[in-house]
C-alpha atoms as a PDB file:
ATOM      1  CA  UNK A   1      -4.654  12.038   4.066  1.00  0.00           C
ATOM      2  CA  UNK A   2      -7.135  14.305   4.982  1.00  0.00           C
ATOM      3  CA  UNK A   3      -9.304  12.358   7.481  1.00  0.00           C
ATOM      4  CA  UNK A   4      -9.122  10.363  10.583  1.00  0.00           C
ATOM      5  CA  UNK A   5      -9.694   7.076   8.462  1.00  0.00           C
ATOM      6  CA  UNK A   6      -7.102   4.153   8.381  1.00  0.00           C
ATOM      7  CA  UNK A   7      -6.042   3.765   4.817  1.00  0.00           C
ATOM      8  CA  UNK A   8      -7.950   0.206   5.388  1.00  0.00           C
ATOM      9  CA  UNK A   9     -11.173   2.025   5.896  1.00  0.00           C
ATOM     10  CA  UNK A  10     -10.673   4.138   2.935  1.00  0.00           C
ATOM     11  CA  UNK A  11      -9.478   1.952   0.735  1.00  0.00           C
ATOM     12  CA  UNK A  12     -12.748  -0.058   1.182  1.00  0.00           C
ATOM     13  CA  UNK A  13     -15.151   3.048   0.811  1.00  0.00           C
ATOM     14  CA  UNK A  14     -13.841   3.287  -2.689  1.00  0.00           C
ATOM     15  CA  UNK A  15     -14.930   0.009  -3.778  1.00  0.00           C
ATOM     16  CA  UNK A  16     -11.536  -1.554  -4.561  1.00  0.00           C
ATOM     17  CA  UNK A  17     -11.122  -5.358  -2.777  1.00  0.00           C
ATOM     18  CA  UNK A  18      -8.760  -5.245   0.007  1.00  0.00           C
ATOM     19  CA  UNK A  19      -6.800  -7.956  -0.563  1.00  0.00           C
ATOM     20  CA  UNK A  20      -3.962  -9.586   1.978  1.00  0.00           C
ATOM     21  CA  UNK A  21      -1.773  -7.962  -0.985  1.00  0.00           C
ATOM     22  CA  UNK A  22      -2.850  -5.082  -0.360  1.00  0.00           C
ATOM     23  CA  UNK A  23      -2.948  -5.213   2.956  1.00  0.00           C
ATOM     24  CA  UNK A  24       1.123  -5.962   3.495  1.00  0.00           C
ATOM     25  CA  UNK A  25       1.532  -3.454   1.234  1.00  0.00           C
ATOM     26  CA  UNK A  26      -0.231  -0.841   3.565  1.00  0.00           C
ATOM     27  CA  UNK A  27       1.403  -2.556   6.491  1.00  0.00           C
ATOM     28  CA  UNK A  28       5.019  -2.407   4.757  1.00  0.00           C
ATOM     29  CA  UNK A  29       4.157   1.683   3.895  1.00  0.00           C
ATOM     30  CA  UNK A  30       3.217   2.411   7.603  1.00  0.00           C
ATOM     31  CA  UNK A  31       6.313   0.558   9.148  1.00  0.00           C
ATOM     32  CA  UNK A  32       8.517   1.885   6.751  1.00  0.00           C
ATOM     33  CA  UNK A  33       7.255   5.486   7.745  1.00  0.00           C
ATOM     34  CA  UNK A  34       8.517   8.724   6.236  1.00  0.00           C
ATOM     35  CA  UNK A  35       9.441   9.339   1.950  1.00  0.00           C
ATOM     36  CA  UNK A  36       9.793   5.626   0.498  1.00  0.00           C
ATOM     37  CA  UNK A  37      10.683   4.034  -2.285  1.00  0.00           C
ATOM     38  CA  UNK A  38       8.601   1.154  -4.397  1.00  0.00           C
ATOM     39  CA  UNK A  39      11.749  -1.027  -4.044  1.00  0.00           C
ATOM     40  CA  UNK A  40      11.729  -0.115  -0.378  1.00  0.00           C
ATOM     41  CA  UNK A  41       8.327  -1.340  -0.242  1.00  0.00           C
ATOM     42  CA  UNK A  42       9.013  -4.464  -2.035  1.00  0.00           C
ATOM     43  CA  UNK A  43      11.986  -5.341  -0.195  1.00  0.00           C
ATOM     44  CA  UNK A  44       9.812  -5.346   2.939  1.00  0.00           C
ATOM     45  CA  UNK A  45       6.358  -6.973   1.605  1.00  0.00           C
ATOM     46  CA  UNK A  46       8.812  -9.799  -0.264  1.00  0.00           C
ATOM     47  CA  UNK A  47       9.690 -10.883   4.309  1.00  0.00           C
ATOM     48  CA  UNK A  48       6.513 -11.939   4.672  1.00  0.00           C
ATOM     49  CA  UNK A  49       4.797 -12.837   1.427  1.00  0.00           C
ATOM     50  CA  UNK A  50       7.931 -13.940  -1.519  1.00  0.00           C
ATOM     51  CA  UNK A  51       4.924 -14.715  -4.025  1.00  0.00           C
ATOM     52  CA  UNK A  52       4.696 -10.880  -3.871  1.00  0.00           C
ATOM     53  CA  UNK A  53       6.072  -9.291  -7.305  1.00  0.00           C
ATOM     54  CA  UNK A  54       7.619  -5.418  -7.690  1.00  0.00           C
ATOM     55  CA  UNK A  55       4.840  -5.215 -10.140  1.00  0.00           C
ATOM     56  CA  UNK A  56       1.777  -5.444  -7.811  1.00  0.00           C
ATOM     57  CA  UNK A  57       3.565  -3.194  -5.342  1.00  0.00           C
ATOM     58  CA  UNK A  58       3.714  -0.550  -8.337  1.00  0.00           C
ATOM     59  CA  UNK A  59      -0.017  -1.237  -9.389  1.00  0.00           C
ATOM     60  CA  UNK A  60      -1.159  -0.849  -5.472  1.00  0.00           C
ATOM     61  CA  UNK A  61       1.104   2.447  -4.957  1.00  0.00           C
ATOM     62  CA  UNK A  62      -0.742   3.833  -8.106  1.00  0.00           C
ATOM     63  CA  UNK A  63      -4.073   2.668  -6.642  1.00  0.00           C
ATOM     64  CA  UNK A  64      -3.445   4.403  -3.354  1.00  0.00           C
ATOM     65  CA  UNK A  65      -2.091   7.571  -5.119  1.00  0.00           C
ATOM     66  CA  UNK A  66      -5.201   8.087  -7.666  1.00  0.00           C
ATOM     67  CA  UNK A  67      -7.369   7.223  -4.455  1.00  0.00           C
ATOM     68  CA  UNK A  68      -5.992   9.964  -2.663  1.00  0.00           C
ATOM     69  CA  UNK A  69      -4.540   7.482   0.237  1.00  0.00           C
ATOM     70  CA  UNK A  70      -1.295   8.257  -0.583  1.00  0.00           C
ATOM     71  CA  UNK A  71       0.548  11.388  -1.395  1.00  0.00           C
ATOM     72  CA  UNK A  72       3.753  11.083  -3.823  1.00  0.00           C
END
């Protein structure tokens, strides 16, 4: 990331919803700090929300990526 922005903030000014998904997900990313893995991710977003699948983890961590919120 290249700007003071939250990843909240930024995910909003690129017109995607910000969904509580999406939101755990974020939440999971930060508290996980440092390299992570999708299953990583999962593991930790799955503690607070079960419903969650590996599948919408993967679809948000590509979201992030192509929005430039997240660096592989």
């Amino acid at each position: 990331m290249t700007t003071h922005e939250s990843p909240i903030q930024l995910l909003k000014g690129t017109g995607h919803r910000l969904t509580s998904q999406r939101v755990l997900i974020l939440e999971a990313i930060r508290s996980l700090g440092g390299h992570v893995t999708v299953e990583q991710i999962h593991q930790r977003v799955i503690e607070r929300n079960p419903a969650i699948d590996q599948a919408t983890v993967y679809r948000t961590v590509r979201l992030l990526e192509e929005t430039g919120i997240l660096d592989r």
